[in-house]
Protein backbone atom coordinates (compact mmCIF):
# COMPACT_ATOMS: atom_id res chain seq x y z
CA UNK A 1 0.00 0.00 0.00
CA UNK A 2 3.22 2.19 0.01
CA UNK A 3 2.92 3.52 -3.36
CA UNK A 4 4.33 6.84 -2.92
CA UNK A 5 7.36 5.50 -2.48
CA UNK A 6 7.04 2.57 -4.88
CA UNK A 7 6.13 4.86 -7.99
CA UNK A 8 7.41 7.99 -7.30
CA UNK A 9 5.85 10.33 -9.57
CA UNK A 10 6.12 13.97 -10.02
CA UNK A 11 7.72 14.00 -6.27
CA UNK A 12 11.80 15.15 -5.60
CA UNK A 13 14.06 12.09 -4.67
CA UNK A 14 17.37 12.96 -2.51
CA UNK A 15 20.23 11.66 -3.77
CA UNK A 16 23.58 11.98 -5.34
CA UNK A 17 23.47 9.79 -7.72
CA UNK A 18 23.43 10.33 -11.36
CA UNK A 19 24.56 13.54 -13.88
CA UNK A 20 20.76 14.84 -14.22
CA UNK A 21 20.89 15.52 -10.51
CA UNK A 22 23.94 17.98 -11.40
CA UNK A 23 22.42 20.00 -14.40
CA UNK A 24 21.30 23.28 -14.51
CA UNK A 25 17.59 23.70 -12.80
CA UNK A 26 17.26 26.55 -16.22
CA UNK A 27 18.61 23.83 -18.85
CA UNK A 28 15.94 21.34 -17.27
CA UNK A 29 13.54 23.87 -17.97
CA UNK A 30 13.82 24.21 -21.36
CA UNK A 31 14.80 20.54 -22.34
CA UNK A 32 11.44 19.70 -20.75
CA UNK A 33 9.88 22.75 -23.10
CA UNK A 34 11.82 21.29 -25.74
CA UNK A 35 9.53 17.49 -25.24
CA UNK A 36 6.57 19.44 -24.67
CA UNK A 37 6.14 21.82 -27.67
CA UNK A 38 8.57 20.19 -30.77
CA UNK A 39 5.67 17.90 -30.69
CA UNK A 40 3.28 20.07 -31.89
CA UNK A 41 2.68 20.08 -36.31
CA UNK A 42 5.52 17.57 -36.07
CA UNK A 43 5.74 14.13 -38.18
CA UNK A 44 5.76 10.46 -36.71
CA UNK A 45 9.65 10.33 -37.40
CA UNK A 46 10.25 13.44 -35.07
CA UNK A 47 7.82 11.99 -32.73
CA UNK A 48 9.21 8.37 -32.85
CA UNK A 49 12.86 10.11 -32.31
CA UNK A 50 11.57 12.37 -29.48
CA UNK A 51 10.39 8.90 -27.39
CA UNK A 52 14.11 7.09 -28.07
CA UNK A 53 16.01 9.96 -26.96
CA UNK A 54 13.77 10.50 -23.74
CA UNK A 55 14.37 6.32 -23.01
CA UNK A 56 17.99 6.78 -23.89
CA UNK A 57 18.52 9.46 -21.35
CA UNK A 58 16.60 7.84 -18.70
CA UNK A 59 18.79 5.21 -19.52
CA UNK A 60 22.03 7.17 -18.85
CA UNK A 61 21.12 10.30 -16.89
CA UNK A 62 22.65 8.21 -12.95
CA UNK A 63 19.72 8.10 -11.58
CA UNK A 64 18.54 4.80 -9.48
CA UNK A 65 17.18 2.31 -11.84
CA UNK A 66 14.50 1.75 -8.43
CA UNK A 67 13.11 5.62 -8.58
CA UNK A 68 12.08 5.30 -12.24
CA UNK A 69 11.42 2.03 -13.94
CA UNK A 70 8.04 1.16 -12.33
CA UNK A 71 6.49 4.89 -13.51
CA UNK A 72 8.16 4.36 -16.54
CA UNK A 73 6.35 0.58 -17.02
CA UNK A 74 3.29 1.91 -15.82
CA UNK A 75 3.57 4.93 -18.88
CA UNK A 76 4.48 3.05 -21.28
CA UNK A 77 1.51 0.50 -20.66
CA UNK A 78 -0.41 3.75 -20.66
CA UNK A 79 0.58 4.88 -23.79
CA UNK A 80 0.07 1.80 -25.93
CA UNK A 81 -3.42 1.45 -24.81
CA UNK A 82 -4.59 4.65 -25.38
CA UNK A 83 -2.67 4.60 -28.32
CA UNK A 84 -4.34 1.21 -29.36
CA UNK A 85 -7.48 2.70 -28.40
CA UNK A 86 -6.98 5.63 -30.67
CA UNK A 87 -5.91 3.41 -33.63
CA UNK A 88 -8.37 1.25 -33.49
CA UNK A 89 -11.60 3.07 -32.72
CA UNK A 90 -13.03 4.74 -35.90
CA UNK A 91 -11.44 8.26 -36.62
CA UNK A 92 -14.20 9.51 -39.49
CA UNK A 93 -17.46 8.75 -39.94
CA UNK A 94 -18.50 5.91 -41.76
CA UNK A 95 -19.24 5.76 -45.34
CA UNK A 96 -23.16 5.78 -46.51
CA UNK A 97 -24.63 2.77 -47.11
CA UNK A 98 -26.98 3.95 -50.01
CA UNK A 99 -25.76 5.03 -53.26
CA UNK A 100 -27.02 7.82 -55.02
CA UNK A 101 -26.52 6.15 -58.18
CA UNK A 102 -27.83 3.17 -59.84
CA UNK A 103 -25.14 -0.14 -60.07
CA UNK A 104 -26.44 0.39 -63.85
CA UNK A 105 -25.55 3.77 -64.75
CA UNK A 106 -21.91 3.38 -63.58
CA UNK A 107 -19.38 2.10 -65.55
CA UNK A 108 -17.92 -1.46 -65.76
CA UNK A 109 -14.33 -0.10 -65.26
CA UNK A 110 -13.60 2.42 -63.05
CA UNK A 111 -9.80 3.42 -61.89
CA UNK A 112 -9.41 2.05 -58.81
CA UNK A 113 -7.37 4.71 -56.29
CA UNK A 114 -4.98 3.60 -53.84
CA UNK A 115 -5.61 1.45 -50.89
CA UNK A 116 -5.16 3.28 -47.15
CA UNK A 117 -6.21 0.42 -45.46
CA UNK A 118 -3.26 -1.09 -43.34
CA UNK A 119 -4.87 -3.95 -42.22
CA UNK A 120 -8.00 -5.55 -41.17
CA UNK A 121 -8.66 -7.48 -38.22
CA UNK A 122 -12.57 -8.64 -38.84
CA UNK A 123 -14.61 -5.75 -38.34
CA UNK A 124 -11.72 -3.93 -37.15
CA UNK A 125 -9.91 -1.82 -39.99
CA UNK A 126 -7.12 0.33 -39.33
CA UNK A 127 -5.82 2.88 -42.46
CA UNK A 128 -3.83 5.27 -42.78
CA UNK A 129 -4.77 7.64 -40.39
CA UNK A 130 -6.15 5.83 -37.82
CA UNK A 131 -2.49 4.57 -37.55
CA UNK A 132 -0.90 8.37 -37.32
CA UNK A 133 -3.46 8.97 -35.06
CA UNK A 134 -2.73 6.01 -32.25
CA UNK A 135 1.21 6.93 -32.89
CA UNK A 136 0.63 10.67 -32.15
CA UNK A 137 -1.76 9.66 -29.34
CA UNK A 138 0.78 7.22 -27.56
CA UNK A 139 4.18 8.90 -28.14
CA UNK A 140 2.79 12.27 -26.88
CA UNK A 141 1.21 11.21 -23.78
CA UNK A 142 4.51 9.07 -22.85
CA UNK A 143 7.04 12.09 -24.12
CA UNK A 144 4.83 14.81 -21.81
CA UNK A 145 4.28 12.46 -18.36
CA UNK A 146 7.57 11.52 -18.59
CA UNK A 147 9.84 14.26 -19.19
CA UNK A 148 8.47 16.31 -16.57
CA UNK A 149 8.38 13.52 -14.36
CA UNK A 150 12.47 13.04 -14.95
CA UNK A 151 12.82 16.80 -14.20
CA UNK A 152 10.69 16.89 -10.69
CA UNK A 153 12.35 13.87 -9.68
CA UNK A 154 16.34 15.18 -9.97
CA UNK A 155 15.29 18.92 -9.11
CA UNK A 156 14.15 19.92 -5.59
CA UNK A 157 10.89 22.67 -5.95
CA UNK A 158 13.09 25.43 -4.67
CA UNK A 159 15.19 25.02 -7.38
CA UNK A 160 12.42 24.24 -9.90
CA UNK A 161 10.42 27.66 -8.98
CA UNK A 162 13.95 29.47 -9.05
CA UNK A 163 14.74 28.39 -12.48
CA UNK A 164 11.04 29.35 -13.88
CA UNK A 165 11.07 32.65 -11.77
CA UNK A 166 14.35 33.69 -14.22
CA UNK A 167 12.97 33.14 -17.12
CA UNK A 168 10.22 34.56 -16.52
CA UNK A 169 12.62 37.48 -14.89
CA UNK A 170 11.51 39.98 -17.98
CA UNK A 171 7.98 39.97 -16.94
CA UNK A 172 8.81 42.53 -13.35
CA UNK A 173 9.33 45.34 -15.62
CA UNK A 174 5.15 44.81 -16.72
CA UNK A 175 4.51 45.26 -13.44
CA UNK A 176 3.74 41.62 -12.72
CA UNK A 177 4.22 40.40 -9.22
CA UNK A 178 6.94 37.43 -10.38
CA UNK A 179 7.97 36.51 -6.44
CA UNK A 180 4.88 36.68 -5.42
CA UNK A 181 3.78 34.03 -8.07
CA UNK A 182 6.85 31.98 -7.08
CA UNK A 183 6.54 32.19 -3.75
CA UNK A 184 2.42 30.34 -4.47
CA UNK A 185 4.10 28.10 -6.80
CA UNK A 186 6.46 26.56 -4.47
CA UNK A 187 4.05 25.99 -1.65
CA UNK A 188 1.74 24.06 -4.30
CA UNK A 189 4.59 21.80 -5.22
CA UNK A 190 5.14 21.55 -1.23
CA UNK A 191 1.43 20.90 -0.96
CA UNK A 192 1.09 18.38 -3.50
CA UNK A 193 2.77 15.54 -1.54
CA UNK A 194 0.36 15.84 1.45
CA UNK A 195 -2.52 15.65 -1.22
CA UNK A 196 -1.05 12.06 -1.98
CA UNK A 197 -0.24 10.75 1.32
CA UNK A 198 -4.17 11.72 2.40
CA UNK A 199 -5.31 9.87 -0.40
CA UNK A 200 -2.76 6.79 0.68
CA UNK A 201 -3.94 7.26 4.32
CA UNK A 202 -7.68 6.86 3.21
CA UNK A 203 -7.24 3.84 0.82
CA UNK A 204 -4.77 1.63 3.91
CA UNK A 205 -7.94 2.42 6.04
CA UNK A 206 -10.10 1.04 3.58
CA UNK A 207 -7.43 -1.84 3.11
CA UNK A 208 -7.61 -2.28 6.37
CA UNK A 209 -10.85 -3.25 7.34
CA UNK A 210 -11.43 -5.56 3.78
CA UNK A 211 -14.08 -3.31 2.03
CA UNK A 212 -15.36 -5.45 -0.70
CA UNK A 213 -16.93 -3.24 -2.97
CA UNK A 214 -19.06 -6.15 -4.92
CA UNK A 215 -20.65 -7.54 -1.93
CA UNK A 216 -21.85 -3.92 -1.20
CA UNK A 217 -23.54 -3.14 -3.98
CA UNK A 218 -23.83 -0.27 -6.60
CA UNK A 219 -25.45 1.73 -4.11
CA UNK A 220 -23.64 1.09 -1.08
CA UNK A 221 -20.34 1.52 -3.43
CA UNK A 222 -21.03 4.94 -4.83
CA UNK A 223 -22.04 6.26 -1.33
CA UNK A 224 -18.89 4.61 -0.12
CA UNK A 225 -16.67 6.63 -2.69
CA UNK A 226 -18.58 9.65 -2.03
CA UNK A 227 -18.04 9.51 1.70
CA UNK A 228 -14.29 8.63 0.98
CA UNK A 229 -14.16 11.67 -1.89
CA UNK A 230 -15.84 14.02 1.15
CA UNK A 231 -13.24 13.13 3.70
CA UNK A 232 -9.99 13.81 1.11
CA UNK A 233 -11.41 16.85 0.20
CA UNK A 234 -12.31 17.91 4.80
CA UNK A 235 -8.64 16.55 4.78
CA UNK A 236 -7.06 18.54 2.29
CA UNK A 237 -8.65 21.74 3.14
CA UNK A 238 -7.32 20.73 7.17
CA UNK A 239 -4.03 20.70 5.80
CA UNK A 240 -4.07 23.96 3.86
CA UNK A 241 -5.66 26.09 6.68
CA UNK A 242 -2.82 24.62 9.19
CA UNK A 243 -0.24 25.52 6.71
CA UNK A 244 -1.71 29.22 6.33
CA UNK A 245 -1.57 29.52 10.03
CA UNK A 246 1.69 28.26 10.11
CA UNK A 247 2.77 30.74 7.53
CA UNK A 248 0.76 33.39 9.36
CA UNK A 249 2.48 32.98 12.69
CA UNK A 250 5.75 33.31 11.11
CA UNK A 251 5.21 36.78 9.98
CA UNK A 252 3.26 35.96 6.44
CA UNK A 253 6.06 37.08 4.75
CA UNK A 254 6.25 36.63 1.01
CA UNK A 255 9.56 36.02 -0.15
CA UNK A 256 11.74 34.86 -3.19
CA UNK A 257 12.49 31.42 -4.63
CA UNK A 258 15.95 32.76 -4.66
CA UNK A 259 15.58 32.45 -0.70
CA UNK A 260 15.04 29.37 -0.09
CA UNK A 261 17.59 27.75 -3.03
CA UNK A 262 20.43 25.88 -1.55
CA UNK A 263 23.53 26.47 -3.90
CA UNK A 264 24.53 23.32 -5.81
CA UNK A 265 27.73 22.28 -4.03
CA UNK A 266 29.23 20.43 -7.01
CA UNK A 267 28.56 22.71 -9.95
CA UNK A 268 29.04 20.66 -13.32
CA UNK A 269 30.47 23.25 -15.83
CA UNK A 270 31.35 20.16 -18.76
CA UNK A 271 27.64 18.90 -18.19
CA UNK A 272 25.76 22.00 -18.49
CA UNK A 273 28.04 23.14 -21.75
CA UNK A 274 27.00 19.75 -23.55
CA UNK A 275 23.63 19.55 -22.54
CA UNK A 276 23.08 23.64 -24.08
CA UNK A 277 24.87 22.41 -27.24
CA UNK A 278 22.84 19.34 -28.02
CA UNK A 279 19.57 21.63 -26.84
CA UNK A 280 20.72 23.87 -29.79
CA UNK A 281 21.28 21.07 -32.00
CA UNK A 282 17.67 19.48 -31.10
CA UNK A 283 15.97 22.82 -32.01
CA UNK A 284 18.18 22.92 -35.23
CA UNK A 285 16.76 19.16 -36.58
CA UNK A 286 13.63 20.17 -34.91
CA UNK A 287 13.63 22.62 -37.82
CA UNK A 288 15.09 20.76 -40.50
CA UNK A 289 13.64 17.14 -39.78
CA UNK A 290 10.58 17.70 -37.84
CA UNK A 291 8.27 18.37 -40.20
CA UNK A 292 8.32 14.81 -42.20
């Protein structure tokens, strides 16, 4: 019933271990914009290449096979069956069934166009772009999930909002209150743990007492859920007002991301210089490639 720490997802790991760990929180940044939006108007070979290269540096980016091989099983599973789903299910509306014409008036021969249809499975038929369809589907979802799920695992949240607060740096001069925005952003990544564990707490008590939902009943089931849905949510709102008064008694001071960053002790000078250059050289075949 552990399963925050089984499948860690979306939530900082401590460690030394691994390169990724050592980058730049601002590099991270925009690698992860770089999975997110090269995506978009972009061809199944770009696509195809976008999911190797995310595998390949999962594969070598240090970190502990034990932090990131379930969520990435459980992704990938993810991804083929919506993907599956997608290619499978019809993607236009079906052809009408009576002809406008008479058999008679056509002609005997008619030039027959080319065939779309990949294969055929019994009534299932998948063409052309049913098949683009399930491998945009599949390779987004996993290339999205994933990539930010490498980058909040190897970067802490102070670090995370301190990266995002200088790029978005520019925007103080419009009068936009940047540390302010920060400052709400990092207690939402703080907050989101507690969110998980209350919804862990509530399903071990459930565990606990061997609630069998098919001996209950539909009725008895859904007013189960509800009652479980109405305590996460009395739960979550407990843990937000105690963190406002905790934040209250200390003075409700707003301050900085650049506050509460802890300076990397072993900055990686080498690491950060390759991983801008091949970021420059992805956007370039983004551009050249990514269109076909």
């Amino acid at each position: 019933m552990d399963w925050l720490r089984q499948i860690p997802m979306g939530q900082f790991v401590d460690g030394r271990e691994g390169w990724l760990r050592r980058l730049d929180a601002r590099l991270k940044l925009a690698w992860s914009l770089v999975f997110l939006l090269t995506p978009v108007l972009a061809g199944p070979l770009w696509r195809v290449a976008l999911v190797l290269g995310l595998l390949l540096l999962t594969l070598i980016s240090g970190l502990p096979r034990r932090i990131w091989w379930r969520s990435l099983l459980v992704l990938t599973l993810l991804a083929l069956a919506v993907g599956t789903l997608s290619m499978l299910l019809p993607a236009a509306d079906p052809a009408a069934t009576l002809a406008l014409r008479s058999p008679q008036e056509l002609p005997d021969a008619l030039p027959q166009g080319p065939s779309w249809v990949v294969f055929e499975l019994g009534p299932l038929s998948v063409d052309r772009a049913s098949l683009l369809l399930g491998l945009r589907t599949s390779t987004l979802i996993f290339t999205v999930i994933h990539s930010v799920n490498l980058v909040l695992i190897s970067t802490p949240p102070e670090d995370l909002v301190w990266a995002l607060s200088w790029w978005l740096a520019p925007l103080n001069r419009l009068g936009l209150p940047m540390e302010r925005l920060g400052f709400q952003l990092l207690l939402a990544l703080r907050f989101l743990p507690l969110v998980q564990e209350e919804l862990q707490n509530l399903l071990r008590s459930l565990a606990s007492r061997a609630v069998n939902l098919r001996r209950l009943g539909f009725k008895a089931s859904f007013g189960l859920v509800l009652a479980v849905g109405e305590r996460l949510l009395a739960n979550i709102l407990l843990r937000a007002e105690q963190g406002a008064d905790a934040l209250v008694a200390r003075g409700g001071l707003v301050s900085g991301p650049a506050g509460f960053r802890i300076p990397d002790e072993r900055p990686a000078p080498l690491v950060n210089g390759l991983a801008l250059l091949s970021l420059l050289a992805v956007l370039g075949l983004r551009t050249r490639y990514g269109a076909l």
